[in-house]
Each structure stands twice: as C-alpha cells, then as structure tokens.
PDB file of N, CA and C in Angstrom:
ATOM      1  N   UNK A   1     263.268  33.979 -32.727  1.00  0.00           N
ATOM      2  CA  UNK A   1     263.015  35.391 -32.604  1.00  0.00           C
ATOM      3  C   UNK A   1     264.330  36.154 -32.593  1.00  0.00           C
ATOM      4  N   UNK A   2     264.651  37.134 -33.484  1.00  0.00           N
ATOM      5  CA  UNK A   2     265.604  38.389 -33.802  1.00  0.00           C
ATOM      6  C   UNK A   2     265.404  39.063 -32.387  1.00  0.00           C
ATOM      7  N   UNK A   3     266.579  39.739 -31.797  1.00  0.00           N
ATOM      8  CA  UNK A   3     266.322  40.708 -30.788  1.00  0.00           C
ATOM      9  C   UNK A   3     265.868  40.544 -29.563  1.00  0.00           C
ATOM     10  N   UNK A   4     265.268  41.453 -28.824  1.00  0.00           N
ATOM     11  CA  UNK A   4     264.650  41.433 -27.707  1.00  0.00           C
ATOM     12  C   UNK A   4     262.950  41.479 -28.075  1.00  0.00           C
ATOM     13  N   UNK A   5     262.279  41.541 -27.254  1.00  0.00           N
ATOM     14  CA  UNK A   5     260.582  42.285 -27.585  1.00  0.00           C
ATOM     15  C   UNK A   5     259.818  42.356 -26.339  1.00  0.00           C
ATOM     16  N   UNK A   6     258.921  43.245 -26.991  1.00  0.00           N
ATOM     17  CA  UNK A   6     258.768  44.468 -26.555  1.00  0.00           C
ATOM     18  C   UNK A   6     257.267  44.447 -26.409  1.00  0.00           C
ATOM     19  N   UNK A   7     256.537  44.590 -24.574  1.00  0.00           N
ATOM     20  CA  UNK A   7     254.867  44.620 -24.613  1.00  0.00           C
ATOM     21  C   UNK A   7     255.216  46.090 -24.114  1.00  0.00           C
ATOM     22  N   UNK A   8     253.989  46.898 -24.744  1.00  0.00           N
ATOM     23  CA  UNK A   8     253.662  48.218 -24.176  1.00  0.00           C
ATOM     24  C   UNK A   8     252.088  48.120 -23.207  1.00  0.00           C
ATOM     25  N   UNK A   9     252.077  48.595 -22.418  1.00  0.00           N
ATOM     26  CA  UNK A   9     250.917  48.531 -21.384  1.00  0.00           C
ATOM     27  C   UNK A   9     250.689  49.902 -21.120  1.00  0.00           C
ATOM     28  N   UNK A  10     249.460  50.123 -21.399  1.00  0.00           N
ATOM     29  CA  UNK A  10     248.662  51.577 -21.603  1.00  0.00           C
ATOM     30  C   UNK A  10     247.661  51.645 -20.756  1.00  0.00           C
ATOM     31  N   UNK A  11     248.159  52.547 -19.307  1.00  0.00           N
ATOM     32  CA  UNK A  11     246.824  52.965 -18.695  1.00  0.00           C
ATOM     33  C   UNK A  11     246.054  54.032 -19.133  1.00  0.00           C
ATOM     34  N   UNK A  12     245.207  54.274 -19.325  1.00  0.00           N
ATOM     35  CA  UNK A  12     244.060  55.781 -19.037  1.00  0.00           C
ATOM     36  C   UNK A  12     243.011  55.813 -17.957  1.00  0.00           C
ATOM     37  N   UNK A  13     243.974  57.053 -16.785  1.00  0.00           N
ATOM     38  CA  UNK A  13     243.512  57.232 -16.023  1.00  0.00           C
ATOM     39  C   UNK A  13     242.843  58.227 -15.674  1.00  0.00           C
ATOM     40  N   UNK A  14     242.100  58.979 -14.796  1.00  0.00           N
ATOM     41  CA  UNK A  14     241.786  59.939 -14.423  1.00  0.00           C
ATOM     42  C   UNK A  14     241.297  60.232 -12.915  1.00  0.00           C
ATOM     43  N   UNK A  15     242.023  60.533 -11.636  1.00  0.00           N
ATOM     44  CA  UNK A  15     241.731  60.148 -10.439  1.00  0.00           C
ATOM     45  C   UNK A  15     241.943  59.279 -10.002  1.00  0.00           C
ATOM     46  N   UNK A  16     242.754  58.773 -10.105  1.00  0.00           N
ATOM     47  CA  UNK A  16     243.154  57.354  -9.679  1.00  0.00           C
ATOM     48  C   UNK A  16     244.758  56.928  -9.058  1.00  0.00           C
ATOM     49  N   UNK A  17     244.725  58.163  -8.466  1.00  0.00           N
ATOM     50  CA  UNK A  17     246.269  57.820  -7.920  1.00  0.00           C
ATOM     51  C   UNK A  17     246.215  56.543  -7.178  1.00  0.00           C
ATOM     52  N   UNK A  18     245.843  55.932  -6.370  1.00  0.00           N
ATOM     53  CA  UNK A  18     246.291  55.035  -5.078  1.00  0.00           C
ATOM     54  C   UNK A  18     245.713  53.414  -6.492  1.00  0.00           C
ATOM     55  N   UNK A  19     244.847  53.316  -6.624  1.00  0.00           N
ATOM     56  CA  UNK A  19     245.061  52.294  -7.709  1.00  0.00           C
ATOM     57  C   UNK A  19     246.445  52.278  -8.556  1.00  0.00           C
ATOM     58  N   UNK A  20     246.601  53.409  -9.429  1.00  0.00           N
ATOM     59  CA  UNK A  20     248.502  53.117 -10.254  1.00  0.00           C
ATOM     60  C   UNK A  20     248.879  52.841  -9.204  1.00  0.00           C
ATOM     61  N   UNK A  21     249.100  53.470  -8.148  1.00  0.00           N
ATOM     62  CA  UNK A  21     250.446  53.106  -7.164  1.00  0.00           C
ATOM     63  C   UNK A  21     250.416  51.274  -7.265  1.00  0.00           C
ATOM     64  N   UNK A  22     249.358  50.734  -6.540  1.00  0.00           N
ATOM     65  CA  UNK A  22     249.131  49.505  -6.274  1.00  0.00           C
ATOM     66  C   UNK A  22     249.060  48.514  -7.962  1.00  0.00           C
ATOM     67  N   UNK A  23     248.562  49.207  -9.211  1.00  0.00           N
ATOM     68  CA  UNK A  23     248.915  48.310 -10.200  1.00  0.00           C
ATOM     69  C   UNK A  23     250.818  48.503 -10.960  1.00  0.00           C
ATOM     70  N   UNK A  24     251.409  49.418 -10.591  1.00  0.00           N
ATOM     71  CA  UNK A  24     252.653  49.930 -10.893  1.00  0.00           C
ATOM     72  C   UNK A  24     253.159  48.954 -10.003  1.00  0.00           C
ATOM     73  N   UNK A  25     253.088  48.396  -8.366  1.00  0.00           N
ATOM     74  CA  UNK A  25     253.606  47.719  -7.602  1.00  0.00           C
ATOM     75  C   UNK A  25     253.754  46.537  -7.926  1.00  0.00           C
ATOM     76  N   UNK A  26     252.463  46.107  -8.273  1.00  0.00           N
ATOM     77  CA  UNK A  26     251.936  44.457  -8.560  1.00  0.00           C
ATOM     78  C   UNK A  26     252.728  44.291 -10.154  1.00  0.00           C
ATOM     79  N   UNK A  27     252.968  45.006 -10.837  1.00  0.00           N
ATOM     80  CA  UNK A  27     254.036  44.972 -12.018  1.00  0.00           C
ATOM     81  C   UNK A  27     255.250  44.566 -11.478  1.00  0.00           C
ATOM     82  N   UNK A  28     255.716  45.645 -11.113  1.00  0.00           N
ATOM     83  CA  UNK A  28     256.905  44.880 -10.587  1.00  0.00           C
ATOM     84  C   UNK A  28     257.595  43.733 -10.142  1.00  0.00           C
ATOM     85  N   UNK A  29     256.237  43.086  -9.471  1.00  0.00           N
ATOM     86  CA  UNK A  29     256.470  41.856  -8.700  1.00  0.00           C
ATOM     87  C   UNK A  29     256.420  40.527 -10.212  1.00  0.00           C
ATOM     88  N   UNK A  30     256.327  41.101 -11.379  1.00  0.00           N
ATOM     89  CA  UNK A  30     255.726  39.973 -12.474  1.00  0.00           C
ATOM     90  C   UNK A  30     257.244  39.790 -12.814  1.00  0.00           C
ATOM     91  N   UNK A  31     258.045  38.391 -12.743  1.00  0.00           N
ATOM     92  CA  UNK A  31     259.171  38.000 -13.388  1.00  0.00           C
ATOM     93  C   UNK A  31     259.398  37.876 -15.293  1.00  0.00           C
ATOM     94  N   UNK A  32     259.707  38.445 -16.104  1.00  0.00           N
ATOM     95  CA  UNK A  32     259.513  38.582 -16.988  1.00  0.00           C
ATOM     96  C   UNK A  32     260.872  37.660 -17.975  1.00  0.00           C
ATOM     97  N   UNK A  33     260.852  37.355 -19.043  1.00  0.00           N
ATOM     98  CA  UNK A  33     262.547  36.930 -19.545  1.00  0.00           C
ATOM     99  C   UNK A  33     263.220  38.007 -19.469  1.00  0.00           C
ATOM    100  N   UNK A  34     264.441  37.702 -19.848  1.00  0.00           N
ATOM    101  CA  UNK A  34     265.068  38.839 -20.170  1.00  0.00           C
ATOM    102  C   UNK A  34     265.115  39.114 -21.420  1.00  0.00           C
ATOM    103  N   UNK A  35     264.534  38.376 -22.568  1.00  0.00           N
ATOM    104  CA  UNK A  35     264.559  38.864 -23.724  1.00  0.00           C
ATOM    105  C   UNK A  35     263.643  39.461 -23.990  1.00  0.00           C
ATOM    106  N   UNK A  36     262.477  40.016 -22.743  1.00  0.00           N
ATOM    107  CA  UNK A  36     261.707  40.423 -22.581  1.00  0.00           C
ATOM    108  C   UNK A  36     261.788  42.183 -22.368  1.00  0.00           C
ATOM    109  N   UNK A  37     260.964  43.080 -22.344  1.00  0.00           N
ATOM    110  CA  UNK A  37     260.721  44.684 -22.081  1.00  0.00           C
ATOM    111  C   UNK A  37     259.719  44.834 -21.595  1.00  0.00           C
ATOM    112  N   UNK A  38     259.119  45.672 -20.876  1.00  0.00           N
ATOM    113  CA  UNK A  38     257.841  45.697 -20.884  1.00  0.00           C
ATOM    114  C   UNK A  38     258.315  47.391 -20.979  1.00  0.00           C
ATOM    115  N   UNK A  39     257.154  48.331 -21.246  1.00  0.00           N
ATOM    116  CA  UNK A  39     257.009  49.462 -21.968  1.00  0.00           C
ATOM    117  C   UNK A  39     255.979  49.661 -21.318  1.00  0.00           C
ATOM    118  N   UNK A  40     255.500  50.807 -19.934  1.00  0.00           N
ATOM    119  CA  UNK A  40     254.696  51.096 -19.410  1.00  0.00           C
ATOM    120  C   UNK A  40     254.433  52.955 -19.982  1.00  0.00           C
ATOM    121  N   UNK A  41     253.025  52.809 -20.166  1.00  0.00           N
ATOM    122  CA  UNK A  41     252.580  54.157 -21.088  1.00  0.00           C
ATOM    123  C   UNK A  41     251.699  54.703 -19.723  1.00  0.00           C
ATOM    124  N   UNK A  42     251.155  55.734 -19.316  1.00  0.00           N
ATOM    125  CA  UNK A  42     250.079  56.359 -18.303  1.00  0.00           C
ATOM    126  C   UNK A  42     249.598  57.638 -19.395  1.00  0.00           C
ATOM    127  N   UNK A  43     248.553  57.658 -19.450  1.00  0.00           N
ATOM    128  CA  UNK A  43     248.134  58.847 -20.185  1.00  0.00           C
ATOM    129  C   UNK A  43     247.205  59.441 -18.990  1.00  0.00           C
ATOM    130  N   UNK A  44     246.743  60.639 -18.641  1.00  0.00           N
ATOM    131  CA  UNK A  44     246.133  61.276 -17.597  1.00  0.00           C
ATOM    132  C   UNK A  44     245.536  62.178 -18.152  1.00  0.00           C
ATOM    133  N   UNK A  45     244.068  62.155 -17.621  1.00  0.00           N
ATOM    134  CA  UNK A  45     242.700  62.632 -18.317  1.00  0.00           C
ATOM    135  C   UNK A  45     243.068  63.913 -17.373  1.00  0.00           C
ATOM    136  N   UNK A  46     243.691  64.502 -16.778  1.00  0.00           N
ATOM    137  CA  UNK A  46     243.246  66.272 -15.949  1.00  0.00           C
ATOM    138  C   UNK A  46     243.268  65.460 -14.572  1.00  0.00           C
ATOM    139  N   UNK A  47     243.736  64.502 -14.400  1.00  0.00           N
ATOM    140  CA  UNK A  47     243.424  64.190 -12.604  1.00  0.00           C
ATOM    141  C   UNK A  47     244.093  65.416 -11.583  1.00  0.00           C
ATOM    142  N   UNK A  48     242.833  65.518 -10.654  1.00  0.00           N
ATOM    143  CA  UNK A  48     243.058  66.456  -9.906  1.00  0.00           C
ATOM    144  C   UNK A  48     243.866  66.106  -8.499  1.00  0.00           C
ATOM    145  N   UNK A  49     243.507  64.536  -8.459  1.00  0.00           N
ATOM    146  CA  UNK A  49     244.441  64.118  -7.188  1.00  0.00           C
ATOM    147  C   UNK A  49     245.530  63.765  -7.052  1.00  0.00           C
ATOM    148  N   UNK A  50     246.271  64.478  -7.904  1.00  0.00           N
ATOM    149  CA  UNK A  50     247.762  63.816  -8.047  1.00  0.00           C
ATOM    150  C   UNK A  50     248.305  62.703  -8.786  1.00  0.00           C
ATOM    151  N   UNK A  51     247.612  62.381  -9.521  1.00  0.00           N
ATOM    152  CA  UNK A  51     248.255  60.705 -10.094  1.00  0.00           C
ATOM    153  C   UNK A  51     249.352  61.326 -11.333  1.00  0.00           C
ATOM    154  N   UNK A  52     249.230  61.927 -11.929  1.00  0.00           N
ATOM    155  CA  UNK A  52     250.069  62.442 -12.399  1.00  0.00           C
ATOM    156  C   UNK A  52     251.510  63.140 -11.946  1.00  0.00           C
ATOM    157  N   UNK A  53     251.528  63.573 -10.714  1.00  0.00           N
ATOM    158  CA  UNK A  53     252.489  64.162 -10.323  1.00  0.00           C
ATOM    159  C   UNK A  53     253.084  62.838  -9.782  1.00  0.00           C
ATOM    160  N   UNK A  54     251.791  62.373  -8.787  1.00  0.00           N
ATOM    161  CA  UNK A  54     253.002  60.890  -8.004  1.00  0.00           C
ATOM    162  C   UNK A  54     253.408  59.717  -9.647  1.00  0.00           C
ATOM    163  N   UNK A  55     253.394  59.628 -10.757  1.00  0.00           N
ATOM    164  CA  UNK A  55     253.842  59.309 -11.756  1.00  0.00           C
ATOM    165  C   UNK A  55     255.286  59.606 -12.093  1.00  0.00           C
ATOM    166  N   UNK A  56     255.209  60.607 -12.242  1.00  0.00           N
ATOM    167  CA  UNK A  56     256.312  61.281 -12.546  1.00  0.00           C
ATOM    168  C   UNK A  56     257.382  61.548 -11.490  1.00  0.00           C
ATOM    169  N   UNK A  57     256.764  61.701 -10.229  1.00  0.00           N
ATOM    170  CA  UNK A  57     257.799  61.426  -9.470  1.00  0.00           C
ATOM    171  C   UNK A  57     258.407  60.223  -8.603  1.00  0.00           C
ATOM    172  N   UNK A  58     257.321  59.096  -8.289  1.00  0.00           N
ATOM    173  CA  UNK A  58     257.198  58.088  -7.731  1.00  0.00           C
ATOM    174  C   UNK A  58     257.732  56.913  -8.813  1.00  0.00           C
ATOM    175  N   UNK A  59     257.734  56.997 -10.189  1.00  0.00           N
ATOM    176  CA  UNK A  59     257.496  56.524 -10.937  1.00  0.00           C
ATOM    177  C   UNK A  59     258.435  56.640 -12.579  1.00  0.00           C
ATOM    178  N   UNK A  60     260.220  57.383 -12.326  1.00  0.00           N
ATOM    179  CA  UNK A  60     260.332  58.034 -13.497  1.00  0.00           C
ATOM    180  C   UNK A  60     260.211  56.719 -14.642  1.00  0.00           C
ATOM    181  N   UNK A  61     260.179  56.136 -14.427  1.00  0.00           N
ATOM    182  CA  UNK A  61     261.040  55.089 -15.808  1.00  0.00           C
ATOM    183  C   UNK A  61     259.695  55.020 -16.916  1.00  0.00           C
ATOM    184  N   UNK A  62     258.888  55.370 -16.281  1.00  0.00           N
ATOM    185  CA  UNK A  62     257.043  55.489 -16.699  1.00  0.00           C
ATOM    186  C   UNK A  62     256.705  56.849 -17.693  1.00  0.00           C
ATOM    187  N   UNK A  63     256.713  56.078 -19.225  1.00  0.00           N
ATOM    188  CA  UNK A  63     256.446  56.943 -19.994  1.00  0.00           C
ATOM    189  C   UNK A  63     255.074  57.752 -19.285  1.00  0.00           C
ATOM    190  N   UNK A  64     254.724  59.154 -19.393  1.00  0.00           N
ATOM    191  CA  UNK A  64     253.224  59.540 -18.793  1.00  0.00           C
ATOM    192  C   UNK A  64     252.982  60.795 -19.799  1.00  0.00           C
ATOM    193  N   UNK A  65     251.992  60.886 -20.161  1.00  0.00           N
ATOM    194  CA  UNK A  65     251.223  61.756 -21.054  1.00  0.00           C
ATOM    195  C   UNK A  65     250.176  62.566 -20.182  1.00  0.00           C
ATOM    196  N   UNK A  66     250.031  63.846 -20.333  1.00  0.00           N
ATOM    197  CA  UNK A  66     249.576  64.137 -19.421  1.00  0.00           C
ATOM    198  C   UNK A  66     248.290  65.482 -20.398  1.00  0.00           C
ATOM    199  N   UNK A  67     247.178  64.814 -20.358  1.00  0.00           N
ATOM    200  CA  UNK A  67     246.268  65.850 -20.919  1.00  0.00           C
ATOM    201  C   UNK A  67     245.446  67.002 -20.024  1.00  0.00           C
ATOM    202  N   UNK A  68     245.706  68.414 -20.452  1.00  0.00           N
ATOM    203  CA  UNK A  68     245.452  69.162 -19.594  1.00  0.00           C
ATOM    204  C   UNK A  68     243.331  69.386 -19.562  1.00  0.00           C
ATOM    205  N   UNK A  69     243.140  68.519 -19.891  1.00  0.00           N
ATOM    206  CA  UNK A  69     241.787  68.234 -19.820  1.00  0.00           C
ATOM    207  C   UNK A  69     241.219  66.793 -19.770  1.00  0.00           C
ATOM    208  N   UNK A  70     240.001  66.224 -19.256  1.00  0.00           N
ATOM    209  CA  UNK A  70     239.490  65.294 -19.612  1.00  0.00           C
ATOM    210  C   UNK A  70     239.282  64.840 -21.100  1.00  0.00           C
ATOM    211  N   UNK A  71     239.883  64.135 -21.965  1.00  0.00           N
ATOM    212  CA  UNK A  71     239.735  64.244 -23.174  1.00  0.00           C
ATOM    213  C   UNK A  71     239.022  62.690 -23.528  1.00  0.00           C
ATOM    214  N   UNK A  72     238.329  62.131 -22.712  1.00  0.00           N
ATOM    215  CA  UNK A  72     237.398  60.676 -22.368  1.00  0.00           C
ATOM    216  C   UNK A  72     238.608  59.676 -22.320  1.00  0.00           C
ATOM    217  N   UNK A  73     238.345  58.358 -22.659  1.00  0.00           N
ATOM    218  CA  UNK A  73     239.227  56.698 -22.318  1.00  0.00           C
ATOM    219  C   UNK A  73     239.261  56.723 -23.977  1.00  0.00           C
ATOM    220  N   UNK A  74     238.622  57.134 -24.657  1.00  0.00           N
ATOM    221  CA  UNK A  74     239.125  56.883 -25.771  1.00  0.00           C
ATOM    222  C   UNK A  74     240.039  57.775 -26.721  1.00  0.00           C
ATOM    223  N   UNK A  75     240.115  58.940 -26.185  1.00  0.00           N
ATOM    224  CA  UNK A  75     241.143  59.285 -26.745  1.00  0.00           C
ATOM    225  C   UNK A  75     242.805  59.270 -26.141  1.00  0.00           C
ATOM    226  N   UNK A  76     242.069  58.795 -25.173  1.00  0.00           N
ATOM    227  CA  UNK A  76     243.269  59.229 -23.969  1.00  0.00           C
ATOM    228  C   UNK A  76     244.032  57.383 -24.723  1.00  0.00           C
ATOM    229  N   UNK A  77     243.361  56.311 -24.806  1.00  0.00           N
ATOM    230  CA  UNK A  77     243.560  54.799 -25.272  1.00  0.00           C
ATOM    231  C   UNK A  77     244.853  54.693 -26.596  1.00  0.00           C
ATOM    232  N   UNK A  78     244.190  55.688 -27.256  1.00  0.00           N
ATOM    233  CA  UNK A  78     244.899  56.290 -28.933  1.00  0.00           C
ATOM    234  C   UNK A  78     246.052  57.057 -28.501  1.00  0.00           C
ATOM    235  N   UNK A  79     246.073  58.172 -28.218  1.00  0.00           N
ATOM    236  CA  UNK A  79     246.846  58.664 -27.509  1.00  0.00           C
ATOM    237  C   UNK A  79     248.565  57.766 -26.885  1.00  0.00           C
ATOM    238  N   UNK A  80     248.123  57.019 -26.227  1.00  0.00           N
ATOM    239  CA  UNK A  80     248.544  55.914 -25.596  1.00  0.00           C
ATOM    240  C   UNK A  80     248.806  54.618 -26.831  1.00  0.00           C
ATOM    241  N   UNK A  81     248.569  54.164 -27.715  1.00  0.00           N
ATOM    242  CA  UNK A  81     248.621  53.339 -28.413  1.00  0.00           C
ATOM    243  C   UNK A  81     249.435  54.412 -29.685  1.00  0.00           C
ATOM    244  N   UNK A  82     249.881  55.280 -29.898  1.00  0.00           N
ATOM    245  CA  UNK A  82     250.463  56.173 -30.497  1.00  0.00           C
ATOM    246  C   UNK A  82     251.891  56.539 -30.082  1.00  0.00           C
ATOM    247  N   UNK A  83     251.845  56.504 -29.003  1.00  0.00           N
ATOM    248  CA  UNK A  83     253.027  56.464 -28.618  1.00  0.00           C
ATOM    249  C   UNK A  83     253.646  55.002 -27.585  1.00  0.00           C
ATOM    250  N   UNK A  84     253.060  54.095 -28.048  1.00  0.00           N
ATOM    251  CA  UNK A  84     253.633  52.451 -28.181  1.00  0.00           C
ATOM    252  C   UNK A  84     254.718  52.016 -28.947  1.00  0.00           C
ATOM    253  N   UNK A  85     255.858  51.493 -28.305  1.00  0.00           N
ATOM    254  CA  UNK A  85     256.450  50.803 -29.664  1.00  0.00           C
ATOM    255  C   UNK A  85     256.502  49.254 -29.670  1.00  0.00           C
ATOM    256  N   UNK A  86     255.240  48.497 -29.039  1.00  0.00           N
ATOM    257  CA  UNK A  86     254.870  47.451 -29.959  1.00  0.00           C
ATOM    258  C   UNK A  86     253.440  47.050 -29.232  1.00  0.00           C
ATOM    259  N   UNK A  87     253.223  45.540 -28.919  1.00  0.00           N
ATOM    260  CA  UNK A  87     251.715  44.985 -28.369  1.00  0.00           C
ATOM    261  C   UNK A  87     251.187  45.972 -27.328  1.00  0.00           C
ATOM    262  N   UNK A  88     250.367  46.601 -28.058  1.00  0.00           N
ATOM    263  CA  UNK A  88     249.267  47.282 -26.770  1.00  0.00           C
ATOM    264  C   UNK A  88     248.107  46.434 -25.578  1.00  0.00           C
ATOM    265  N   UNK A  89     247.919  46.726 -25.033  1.00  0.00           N
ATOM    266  CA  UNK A  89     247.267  46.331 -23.493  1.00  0.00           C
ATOM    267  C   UNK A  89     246.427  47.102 -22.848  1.00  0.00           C
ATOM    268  N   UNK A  90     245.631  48.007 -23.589  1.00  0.00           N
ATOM    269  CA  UNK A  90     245.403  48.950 -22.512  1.00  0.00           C
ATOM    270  C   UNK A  90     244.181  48.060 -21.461  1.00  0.00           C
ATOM    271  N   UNK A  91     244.162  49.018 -20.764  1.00  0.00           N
ATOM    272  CA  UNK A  91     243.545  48.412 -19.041  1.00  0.00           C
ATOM    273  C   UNK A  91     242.582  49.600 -18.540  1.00  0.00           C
ATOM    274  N   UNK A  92     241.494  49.141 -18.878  1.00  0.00           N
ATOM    275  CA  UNK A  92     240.264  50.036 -18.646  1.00  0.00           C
ATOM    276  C   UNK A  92     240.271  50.488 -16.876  1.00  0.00           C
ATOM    277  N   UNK A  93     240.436  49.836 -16.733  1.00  0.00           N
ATOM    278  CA  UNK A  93     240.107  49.924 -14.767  1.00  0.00           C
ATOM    279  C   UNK A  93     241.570  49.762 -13.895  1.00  0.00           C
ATOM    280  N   UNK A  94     242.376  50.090 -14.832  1.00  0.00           N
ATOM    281  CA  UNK A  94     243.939  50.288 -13.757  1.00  0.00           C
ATOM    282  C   UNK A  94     244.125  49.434 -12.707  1.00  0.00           C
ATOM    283  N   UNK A  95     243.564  48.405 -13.629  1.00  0.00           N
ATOM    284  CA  UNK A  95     243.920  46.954 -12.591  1.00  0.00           C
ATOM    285  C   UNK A  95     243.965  45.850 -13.333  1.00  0.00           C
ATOM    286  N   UNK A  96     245.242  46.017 -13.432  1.00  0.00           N
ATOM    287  CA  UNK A  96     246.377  44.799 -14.002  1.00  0.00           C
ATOM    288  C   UNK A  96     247.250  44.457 -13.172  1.00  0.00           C
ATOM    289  N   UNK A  97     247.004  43.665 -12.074  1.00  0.00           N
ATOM    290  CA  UNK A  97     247.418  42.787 -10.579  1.00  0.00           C
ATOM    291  C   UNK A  97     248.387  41.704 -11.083  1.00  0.00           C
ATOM    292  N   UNK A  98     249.008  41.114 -10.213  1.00  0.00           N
ATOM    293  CA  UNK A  98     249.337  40.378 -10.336  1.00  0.00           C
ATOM    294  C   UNK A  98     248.667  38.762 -10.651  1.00  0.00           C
ATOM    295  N   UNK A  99     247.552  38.660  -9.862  1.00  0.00           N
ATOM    296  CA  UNK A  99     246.610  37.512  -9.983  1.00  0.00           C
ATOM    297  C   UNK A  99     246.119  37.443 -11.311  1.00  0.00           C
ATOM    298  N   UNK A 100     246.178  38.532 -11.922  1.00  0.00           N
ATOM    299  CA  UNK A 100     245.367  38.770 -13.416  1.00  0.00           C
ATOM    300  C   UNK A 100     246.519  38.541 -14.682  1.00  0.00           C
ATOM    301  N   UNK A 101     247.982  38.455 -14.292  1.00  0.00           N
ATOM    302  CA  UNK A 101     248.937  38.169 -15.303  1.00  0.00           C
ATOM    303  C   UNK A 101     248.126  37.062 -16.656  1.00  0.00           C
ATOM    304  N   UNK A 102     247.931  36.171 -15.526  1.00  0.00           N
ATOM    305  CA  UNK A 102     247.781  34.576 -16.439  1.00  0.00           C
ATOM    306  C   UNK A 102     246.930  34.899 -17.619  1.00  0.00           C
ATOM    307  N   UNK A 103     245.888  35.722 -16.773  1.00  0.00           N
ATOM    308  CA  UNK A 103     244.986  36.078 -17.970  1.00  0.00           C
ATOM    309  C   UNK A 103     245.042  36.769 -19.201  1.00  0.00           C
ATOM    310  N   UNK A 104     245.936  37.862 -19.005  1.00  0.00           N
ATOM    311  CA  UNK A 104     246.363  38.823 -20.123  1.00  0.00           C
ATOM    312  C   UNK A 104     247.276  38.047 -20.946  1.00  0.00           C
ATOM    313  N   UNK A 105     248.126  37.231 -20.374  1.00  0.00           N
ATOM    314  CA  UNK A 105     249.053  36.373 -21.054  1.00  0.00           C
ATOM    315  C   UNK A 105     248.344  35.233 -22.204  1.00  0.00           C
ATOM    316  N   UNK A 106     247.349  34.733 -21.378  1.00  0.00           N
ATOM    317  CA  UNK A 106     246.488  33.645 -22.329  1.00  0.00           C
ATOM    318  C   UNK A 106     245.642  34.334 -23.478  1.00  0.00           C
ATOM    319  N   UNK A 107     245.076  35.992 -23.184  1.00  0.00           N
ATOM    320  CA  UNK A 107     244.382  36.898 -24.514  1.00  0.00           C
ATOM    321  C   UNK A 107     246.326  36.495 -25.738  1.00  0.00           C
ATOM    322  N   UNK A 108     247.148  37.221 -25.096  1.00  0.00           N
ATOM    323  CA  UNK A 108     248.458  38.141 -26.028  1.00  0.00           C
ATOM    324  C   UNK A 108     248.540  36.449 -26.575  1.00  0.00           C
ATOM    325  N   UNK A 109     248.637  35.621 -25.860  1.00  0.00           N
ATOM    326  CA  UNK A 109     249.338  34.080 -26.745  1.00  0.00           C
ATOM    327  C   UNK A 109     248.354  33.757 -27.592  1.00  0.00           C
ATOM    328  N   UNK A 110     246.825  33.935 -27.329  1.00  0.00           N
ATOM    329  CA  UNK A 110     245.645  33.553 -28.440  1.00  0.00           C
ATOM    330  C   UNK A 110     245.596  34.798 -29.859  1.00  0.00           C
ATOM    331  N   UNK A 111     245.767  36.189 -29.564  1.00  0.00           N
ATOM    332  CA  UNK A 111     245.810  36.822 -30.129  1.00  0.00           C
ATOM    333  C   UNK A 111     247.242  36.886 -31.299  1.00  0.00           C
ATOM    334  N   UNK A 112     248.391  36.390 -30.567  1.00  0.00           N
ATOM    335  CA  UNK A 112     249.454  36.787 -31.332  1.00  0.00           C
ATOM    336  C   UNK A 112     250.279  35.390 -31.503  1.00  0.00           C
ATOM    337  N   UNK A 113     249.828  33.999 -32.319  1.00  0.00           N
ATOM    338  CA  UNK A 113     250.016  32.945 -32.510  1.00  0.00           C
ATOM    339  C   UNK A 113     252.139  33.391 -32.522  1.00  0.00           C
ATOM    340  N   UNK A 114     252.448  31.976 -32.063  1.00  0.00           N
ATOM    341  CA  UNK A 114     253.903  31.993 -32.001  1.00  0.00           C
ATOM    342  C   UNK A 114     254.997  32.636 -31.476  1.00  0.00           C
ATOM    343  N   UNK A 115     253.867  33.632 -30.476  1.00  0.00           N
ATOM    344  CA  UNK A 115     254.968  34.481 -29.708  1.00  0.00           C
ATOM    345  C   UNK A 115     255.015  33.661 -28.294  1.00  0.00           C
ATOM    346  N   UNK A 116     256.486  34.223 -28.013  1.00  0.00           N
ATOM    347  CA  UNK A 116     257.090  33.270 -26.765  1.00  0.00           C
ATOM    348  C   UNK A 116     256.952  33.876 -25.498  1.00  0.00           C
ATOM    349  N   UNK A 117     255.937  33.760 -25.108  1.00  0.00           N
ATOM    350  CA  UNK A 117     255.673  34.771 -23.503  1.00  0.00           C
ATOM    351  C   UNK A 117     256.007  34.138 -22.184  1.00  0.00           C
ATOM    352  N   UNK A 118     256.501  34.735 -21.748  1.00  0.00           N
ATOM    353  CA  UNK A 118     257.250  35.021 -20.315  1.00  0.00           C
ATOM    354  C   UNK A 118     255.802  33.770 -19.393  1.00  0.00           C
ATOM    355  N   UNK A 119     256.445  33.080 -18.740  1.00  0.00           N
ATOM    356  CA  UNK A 119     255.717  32.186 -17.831  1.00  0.00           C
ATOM    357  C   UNK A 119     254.822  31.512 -18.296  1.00  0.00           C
TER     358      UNK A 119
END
C-alpha cells in the first residue's frame, strides 16, 4: 500500500447529544496503525438539544455539517458520504462502541478484499 489511508465514519444525528459524546469517547479508546486516519463526519438533522453545539465545541477535530432543518437519515447519510474522502461507515443509531469495532472491521475486510485493517 502507497501512503497512508483513510476510513471516514458518518454519523446522522438528530437529538442525540449524550449518545455522540459516549460514541466520540469509545472512538478514541480504538488503537488504530499509524498508517492509519480515521475521518470522523457528524451531519445534524436541526437537533434542538445541543449535539451540534457540544460537537463543535467539545469536539473540534470533528468534521460537522449542520442542517438547519430535519432533512431525514437519508439525506443527511449523502450529505455525509459527499463530503468523505474515502470508506464510508455510516452508523444508523450513533453507536459505534468500542465492543462493536470487531464487527465493523470484519463487514470493511469482507467488503474491501486486501485491505490491511488495524487489529
């Protein structure tokens, strides 16, 4: 493999501050290579409870898109996969834990034959 590379992980949320906090945390804790990136996307449907603000402020390194309306999971998904620059992930239920790594790892290695993933 040329370079470094690069997973993008795409939430669409809406109301859901205290979940990001706790899946943004449980990220952190995931040891990754270093020839590794990970590329965290948040797109935000109009949340009224703050998840957007605690994003942006709790959170700068976190690309966040911020729609001034509910615009549903699927556009908000596109949206988010649009402004990716490589393997998308999105995560219907803003819970991508730590316990759940193995799993996403075993879809990206079945899906994307010959790539070299982290753990």
């Amino acid at each position: 493999m040329m370079g470094s590379e690069l997973i993008s992980i795409i939430l669409c949320t809406s109301n859901r501050s205290a979940g990001l906090r706790r899946t943004f945390e449980s990220l952190s804790k995931v040891r990754v290579r270093s020839e590794w990136k990970v590329e965290l996307i948040v797109v935000d449907n109009a949340s009224s409870d703050g998840s957007a603000e605690m994003v942006a402020r709790d959170f700068p390194t976190i690309e966040l898109i911020q729609n001034p309306n509910n615009r549903g999971f699927a556009v908000a998904c596109n949206q988010g996969i649009h402004a990716c620059a490589w393997t998308c992930l999105p995560s219907r239920e803003n819970k991508l834990f730590l316990s759940q790594f193995s799993s996403v790892k075993n879809h990206v290695r079945s899906t994307l034959p010959g790539r070299n993933l982290p753990g």
